[in-house]
Protein backbone atom coordinates (compact mmCIF):
# COMPACT_ATOMS: atom_id res chain seq x y z
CA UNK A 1 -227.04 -7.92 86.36
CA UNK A 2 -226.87 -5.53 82.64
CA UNK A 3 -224.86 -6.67 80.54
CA UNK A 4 -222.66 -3.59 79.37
CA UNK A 5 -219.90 -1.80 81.31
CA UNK A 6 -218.52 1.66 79.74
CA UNK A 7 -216.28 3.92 80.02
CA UNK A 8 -216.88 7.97 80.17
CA UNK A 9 -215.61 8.33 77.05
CA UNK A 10 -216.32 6.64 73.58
CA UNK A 11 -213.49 8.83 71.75
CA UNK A 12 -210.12 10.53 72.03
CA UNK A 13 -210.24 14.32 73.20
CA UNK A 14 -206.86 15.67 71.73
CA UNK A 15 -203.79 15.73 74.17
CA UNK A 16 -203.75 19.76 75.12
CA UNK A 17 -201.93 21.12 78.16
CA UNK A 18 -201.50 19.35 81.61
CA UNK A 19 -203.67 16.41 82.52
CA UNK A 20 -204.52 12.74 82.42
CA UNK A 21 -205.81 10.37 80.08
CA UNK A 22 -208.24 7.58 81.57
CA UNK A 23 -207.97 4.57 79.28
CA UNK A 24 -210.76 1.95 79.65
CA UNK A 25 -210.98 -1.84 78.33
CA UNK A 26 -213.09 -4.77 79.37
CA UNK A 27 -211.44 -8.07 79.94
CA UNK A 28 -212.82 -11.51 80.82
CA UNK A 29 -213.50 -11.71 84.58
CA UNK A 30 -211.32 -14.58 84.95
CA UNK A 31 -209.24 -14.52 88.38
CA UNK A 32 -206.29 -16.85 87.20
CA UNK A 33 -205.61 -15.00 83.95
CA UNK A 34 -205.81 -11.49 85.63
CA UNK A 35 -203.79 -12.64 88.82
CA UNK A 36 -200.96 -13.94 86.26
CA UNK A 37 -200.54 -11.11 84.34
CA UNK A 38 -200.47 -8.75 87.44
CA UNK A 39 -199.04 -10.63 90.16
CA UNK A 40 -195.63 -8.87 89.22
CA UNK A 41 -197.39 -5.12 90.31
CA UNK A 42 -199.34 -6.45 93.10
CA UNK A 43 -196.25 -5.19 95.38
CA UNK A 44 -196.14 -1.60 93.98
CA UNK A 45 -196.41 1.02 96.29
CA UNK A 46 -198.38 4.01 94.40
CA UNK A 47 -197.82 7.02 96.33
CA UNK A 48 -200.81 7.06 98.34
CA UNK A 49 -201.46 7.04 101.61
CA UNK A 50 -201.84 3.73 103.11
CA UNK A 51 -205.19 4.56 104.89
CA UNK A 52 -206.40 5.23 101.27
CA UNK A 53 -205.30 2.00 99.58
CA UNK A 54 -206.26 -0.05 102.24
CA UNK A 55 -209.72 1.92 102.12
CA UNK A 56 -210.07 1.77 98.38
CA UNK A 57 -208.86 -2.40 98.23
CA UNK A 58 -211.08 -2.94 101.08
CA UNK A 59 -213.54 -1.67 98.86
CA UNK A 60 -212.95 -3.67 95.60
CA UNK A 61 -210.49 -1.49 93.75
CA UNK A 62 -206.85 -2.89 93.98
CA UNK A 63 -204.42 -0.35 92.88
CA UNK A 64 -201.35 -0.97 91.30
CA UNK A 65 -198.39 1.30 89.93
CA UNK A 66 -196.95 -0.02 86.74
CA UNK A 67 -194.34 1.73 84.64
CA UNK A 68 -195.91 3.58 80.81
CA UNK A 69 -193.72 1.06 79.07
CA UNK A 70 -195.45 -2.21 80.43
CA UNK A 71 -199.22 -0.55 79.91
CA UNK A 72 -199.50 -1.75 76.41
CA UNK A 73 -198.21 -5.56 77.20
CA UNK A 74 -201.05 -5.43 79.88
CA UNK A 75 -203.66 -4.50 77.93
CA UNK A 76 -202.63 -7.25 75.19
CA UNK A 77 -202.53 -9.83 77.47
CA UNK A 78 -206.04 -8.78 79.10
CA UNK A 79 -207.90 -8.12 76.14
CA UNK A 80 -210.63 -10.98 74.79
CA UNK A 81 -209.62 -12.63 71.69
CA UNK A 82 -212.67 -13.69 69.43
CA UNK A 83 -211.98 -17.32 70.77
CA UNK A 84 -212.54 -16.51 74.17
CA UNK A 85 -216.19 -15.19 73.83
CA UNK A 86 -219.56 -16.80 72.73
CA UNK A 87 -220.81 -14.34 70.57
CA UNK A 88 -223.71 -16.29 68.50
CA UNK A 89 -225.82 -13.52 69.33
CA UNK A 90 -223.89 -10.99 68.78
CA UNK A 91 -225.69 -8.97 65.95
CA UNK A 92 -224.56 -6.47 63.07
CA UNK A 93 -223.36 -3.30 65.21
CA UNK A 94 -224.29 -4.46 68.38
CA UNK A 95 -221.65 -4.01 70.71
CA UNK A 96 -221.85 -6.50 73.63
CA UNK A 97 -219.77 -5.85 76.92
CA UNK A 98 -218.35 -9.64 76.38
CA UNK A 99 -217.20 -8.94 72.68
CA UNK A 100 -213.44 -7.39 71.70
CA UNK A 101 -213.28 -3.84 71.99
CA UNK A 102 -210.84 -1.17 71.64
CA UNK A 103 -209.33 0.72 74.50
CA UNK A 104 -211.27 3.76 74.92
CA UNK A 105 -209.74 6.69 75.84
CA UNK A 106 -210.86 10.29 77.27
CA UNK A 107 -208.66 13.33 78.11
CA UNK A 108 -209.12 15.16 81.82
CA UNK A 109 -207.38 18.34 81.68
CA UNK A 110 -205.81 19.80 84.89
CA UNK A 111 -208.36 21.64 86.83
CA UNK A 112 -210.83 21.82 89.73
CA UNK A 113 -213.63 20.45 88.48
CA UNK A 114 -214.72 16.91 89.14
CA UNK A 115 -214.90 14.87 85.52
CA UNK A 116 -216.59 11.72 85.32
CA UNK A 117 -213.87 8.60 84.39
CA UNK A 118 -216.18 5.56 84.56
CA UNK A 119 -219.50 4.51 84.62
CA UNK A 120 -220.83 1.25 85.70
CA UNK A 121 -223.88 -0.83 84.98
CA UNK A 122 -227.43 1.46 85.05
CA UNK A 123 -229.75 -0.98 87.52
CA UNK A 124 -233.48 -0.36 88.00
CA UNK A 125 -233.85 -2.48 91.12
CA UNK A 126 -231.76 -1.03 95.09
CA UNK A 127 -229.36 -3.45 95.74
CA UNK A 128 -226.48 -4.29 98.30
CA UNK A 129 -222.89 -3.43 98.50
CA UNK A 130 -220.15 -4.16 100.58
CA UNK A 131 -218.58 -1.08 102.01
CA UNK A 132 -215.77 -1.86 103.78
CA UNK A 133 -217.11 -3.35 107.30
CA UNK A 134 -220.67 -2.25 106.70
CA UNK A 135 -223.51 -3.09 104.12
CA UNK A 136 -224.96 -0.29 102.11
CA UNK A 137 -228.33 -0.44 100.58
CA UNK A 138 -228.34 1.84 97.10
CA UNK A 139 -231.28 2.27 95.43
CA UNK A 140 -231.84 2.22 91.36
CA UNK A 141 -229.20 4.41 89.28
CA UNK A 142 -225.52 4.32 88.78
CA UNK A 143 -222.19 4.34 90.09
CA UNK A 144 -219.47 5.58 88.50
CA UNK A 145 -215.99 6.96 89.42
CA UNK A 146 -215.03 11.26 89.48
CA UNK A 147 -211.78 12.15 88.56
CA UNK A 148 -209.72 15.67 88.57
CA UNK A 149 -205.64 16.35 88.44
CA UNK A 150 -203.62 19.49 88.60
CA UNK A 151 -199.87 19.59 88.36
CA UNK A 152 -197.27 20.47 90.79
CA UNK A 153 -193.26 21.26 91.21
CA UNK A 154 -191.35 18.63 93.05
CA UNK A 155 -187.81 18.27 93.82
CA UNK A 156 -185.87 16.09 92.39
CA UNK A 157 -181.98 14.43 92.07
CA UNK A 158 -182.00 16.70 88.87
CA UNK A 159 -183.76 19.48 90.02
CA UNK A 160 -187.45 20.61 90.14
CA UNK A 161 -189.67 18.72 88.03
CA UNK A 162 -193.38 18.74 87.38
CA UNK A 163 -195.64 15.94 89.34
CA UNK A 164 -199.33 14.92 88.50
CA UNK A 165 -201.71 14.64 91.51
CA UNK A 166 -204.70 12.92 90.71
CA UNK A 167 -207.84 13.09 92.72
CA UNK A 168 -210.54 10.27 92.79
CA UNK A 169 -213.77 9.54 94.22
CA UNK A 170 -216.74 7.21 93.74
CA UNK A 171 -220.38 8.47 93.54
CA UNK A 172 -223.97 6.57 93.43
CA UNK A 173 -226.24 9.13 90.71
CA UNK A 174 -229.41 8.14 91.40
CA UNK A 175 -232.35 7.02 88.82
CA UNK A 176 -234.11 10.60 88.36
CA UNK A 177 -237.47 10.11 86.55
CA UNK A 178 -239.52 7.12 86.39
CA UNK A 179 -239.24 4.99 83.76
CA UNK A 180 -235.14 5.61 83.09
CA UNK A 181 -233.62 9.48 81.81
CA UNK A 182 -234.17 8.08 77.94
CA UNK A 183 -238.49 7.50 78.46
CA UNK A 184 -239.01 10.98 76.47
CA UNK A 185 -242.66 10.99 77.79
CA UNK A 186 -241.83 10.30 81.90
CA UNK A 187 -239.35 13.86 80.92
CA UNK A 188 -242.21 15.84 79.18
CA UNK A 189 -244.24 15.08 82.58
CA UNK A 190 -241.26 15.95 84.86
CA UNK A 191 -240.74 19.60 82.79
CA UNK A 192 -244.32 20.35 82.47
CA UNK A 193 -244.47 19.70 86.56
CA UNK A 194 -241.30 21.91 86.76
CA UNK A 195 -243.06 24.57 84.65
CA UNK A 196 -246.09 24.12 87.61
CA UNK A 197 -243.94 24.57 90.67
CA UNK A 198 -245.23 20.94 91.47
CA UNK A 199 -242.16 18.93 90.90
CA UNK A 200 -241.06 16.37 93.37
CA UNK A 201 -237.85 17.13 94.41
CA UNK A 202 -234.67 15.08 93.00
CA UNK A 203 -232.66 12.82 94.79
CA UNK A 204 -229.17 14.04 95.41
CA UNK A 205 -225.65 11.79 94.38
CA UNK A 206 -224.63 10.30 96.91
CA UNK A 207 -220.40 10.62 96.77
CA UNK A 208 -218.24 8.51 98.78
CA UNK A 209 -216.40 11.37 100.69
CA UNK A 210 -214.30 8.41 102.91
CA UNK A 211 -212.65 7.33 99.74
CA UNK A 212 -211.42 10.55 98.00
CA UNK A 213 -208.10 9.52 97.29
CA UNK A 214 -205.28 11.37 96.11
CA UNK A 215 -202.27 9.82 94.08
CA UNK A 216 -198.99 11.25 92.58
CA UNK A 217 -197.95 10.42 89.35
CA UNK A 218 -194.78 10.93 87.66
CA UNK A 219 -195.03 10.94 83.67
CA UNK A 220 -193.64 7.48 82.91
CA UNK A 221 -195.88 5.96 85.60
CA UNK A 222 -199.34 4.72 85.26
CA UNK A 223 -201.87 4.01 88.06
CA UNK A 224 -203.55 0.79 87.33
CA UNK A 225 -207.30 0.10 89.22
CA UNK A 226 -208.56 -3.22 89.11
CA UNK A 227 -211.77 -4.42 90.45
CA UNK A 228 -210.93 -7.18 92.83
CA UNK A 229 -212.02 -9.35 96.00
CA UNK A 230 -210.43 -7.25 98.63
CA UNK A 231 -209.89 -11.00 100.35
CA UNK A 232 -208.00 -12.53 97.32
CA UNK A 233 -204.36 -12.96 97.15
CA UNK A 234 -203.21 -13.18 93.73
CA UNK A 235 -200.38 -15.82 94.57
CA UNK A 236 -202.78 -17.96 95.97
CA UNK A 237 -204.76 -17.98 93.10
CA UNK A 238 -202.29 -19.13 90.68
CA UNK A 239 -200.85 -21.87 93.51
CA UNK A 240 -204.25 -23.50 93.36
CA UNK A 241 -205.00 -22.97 89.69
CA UNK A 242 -201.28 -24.91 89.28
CA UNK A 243 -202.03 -27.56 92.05
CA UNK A 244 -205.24 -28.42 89.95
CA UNK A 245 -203.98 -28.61 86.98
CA UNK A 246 -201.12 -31.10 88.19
CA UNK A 247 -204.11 -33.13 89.84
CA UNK A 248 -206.19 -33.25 86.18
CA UNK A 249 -203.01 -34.35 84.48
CA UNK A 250 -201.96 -37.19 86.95
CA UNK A 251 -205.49 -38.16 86.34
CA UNK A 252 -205.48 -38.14 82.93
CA UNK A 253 -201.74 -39.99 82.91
CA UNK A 254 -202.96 -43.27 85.55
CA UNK A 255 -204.18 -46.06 83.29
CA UNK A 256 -207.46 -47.90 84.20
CA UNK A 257 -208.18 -51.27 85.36
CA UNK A 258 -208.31 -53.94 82.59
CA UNK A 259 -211.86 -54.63 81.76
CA UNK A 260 -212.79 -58.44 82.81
CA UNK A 261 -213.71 -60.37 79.31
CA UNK A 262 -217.80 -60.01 78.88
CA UNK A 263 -219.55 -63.22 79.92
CA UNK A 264 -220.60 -65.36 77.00
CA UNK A 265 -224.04 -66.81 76.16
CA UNK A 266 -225.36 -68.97 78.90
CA UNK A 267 -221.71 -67.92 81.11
CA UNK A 268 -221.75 -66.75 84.35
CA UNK A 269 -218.63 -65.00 85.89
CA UNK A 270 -217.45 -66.61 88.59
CA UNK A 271 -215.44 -63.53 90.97
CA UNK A 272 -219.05 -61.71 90.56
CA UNK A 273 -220.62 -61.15 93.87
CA UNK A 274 -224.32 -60.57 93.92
CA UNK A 275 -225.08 -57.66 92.79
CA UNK A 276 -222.34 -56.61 91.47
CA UNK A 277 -221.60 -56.05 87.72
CA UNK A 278 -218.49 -58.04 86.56
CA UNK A 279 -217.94 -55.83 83.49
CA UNK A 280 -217.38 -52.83 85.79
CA UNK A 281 -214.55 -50.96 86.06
CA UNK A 282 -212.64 -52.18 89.31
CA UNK A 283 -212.03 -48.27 89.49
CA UNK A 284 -215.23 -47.13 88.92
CA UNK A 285 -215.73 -43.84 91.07
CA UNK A 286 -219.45 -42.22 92.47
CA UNK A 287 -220.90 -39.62 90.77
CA UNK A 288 -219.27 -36.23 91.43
CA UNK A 289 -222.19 -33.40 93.09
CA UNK A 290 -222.28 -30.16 93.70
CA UNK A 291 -220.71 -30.15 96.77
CA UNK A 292 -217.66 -31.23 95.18
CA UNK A 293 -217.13 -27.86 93.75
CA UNK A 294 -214.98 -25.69 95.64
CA UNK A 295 -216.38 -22.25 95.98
CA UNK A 296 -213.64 -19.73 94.83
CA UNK A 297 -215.96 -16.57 95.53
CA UNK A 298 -217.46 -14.59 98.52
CA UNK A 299 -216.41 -11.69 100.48
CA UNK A 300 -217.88 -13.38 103.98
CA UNK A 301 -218.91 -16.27 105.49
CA UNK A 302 -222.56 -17.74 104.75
CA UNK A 303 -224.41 -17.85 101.23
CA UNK A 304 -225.74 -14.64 101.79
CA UNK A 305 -222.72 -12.87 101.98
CA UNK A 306 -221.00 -14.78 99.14
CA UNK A 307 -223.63 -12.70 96.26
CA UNK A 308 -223.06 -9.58 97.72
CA UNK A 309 -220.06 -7.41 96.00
CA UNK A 310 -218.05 -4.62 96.77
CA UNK A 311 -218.37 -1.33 95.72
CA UNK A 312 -215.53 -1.78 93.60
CA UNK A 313 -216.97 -4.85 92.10
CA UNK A 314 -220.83 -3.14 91.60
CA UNK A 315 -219.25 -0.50 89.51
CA UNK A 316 -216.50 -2.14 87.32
CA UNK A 317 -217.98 -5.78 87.32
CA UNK A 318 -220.92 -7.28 85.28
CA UNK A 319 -222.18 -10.14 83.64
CA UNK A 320 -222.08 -10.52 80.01
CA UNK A 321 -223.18 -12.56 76.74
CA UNK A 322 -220.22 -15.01 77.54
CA UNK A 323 -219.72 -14.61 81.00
CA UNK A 324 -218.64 -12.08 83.32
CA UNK A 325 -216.07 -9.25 82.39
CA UNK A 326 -214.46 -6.62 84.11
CA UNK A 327 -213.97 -2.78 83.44
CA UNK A 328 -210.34 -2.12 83.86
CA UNK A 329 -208.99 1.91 84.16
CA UNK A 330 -205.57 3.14 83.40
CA UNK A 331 -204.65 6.91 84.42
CA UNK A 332 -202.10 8.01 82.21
CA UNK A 333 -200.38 11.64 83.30
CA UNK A 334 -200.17 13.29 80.02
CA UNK A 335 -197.76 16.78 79.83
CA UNK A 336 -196.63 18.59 76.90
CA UNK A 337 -192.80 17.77 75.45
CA UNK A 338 -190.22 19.07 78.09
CA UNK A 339 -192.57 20.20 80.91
CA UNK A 340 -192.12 17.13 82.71
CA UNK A 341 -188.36 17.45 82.90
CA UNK A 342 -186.36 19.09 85.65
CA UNK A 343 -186.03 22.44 85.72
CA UNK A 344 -189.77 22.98 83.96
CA UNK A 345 -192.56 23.18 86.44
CA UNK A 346 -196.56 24.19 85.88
CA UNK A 347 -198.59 25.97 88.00
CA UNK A 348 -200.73 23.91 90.06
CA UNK A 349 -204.72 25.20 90.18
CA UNK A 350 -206.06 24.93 93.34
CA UNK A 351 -208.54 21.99 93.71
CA UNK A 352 -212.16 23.45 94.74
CA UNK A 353 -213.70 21.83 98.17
C-alpha cells in the first residue's frame, strides 16, 4: 500500500462568511491508543439519521460528536511524538505519512458546490473493498471524501439560531492517462489525440450516492470521522489490551525454578532421566509459533476476508515508514461573531442535485 495519506488542503484559507473548516492529522494506526482516547464519544449521537451512521460505520467511518472544547486535547493525545516513529530514513524535507505533522486545515464556504475534504492513497493496481454486505472491485485511482454545508435557522430555548448542515459523500476518481496525471509526456499524447478527435473516452468518478450523508452541526460541536473496523468495539479493545497486560506482569512477577548445581568433572546427576538435561529449567516452556498469536484484525471469516478493508479504511488508512497510520478529519462549523446566536439567522443556499 503508498505510503502517504493527505488531506485536501496543505494551508489555511482565511475564515470568511458561513462554512466549515475540515482539519486533517495522521496518527499511528494503533487500535488501543485510539479506542482510549475516544471511547468517551463512542456513545454520541450526531444528528444523523441512523440509516446513515449505521451505513457510513458499516463502511469504515465511525462518527463521533465531540464538543469544540475537547478537539484540541484529541488531537494532542493522537498526534505521533518523534519517539513513536522510526524515521532513519526520513530525509531533509521529505515528509513521510509516519513522521509528526501539523494539523492541516482548509476552509469550505457555505454553498452548493461539492469541495473535495480528503484524499486517500493514489494506487496503480484495482483492488477490493468492503462495501457494506457486498465486495466492490475499484480499479487504479483514488478515493477521497466531497464535502459542502449551507446554514440554516433553527429554533431554539432562546430563540432562532443559525445551524450548519453539512453534506458528505465518498467518490472513487479514477486513474485518467496512462502512466499517472504527473507523466508530462502520456498528457502531451492525450491533448494531441484530443486535438485529433481520436481520444479514448475518460472514465467517469464513480460517487457513492448510498452514503451521502447529511449532519447538523451547532457551532461549539465538532463531527469527528474515524476510520475504523465497523466490527470493533472500542471497550473490548481496551478489556483485552488490560487483561494482557495483567497476564505479562504476573509473568514477569512468578520467580523461576532454582537451577540444579552443574555436574562436576567426571559427576553424573543422579534425578536425570535419559535424555533429559539436568541443568534445565524445571519450568522450561516450548517454543511459542505463530499460531500463538491472536489475530486482532479482519472484517470476515477466512484469510481472505481478513486483507480486505473497508471503504472507510481504503481511503483514510495506509501503511507507512514506521507502520501503519490513519487519516483522521475534524469538521469544524465556522460562523462569523454573533451569527450563531439566537435571534441571528443566515440564509441557507439551496444545495444543487
Amino acid at each position: 500500500m503508498p505510503s502517504t495519506l493527505s488531506g485536501a488542503s496543505e494551508g489555511q484559507a482565511p475564515v470568511m462568511g458561513i462554512g466549515a473548516e475540515v482539519r486533517a492529522w495522521v496518527t499511528n494506526d494503533d487500535a488501543v491508543l485510539i479506542a482510549r482516547v475516544l471511547r468517551e464519544f463512542e456513545q454520541s449521537t450526531p444528528r444523523i439519521s441512523p440509516a446513515e451512521r449505521e451505513a457510513w460505520s458499516r463502511a469504515g467511518f465511525r462518527l463521533l460528536l465531540i464538543n469544540r472544547a475537547a478537539l484540541k486535547e484529541i488531537q494532542a493525545a493522537l498526534t505521533p511524538t518523534p519517539g513513536q516513529w522510526g524515521l532513519s530514513e526520513l530525509k531533509p524535507g521529505q515528509r513521510l505519512s509516519s513522521a509528526p505533522a501539523a494539523v492541516t486545515r482548509q476552509w469550505i464556504a457555505q454553498g452548493s458546490s461539492w469541495i473535495e475534504a480528503a484524499r486517500g492513497p493514489f494506487r496503480e493496481e484495482a483492488m477490493i473493498v468492503a462495501l457494506q454486505d457486498s465486495r466492490l472491485t475499484l480499479g487504479g485511482g483514488t478515493l477521497r471524501l466531497l464535502t459542502r454545508c449551507w446554514a440554516v435557522p433553527v429554533p431554539s430555548d432562546q430563540g432562532v439560531r443559525a445551524e450548519l448542515r453539512v453534506q458528505m459523500v465518498p467518490q472513487h476518481e479514477p486513474r485518467t492517462i496512462a502512466g499517472g496525471d504527473d507523466d508530462r509526456f502520456a498528457a502531451a499524447l492525450e491533448k494531441a489525440a484530443i486535438a485529433r478527435g481520436t481520444a479514448p473516452q475518460r472514465p467517469s468518478a464513480q460517487t457513492f450516492d448510498r452514503l451521502l450523508l447529511t449532519a447538523a452541526l451547532r457551532d461549539d460541536e465538532v463531527l469527528l470521522i474515524v476510520p475504523e473496523q465497523a466490527t470493533r468495539n472500542w471497550t473490548s479493545v481496551i478489556e483485552q489490551a488490560e487483561s494482557s497486560a495483567m497476564q505479562a506482569e504476573a509473568v514477569d512477577e512468578s520467580k523461576p525454578a532454582p537451577r540444579p548445581e552443574p555436574a562436576g568433572p567426571g559427576q553424573v546427576k543422579r534425578d536425570s532421566a535419559p535424555g533429559v538435561d539436568a541443568n534445565a529449567g524445571e519450568e522450561s516452556k516450548p517454543p511459542t509459533t505463530a499460531t500463538d498469536t491472536p489475530r486482532v484484525r479482519g472484517i470476515g471469516p477466512g484469510q481472505d476476508a481478513a486483507v480486505i478493508p473497508t471503504l472507510g479504511e481504503a481511503m483514510l488508512i495506509a501503511s507507512g515508514g514506521g507502520g501503519g497510520v490513519r487519516l483522521m478529519l475534524a469538521i469544524v462549523p465556522g460562523f462569523p461573531d454573533g451569527v450563531a446566536a439566537p435571534g441571528n439567522t443566515s440564509a441557507a443556499p439551496t444545495p444543487a442535485k
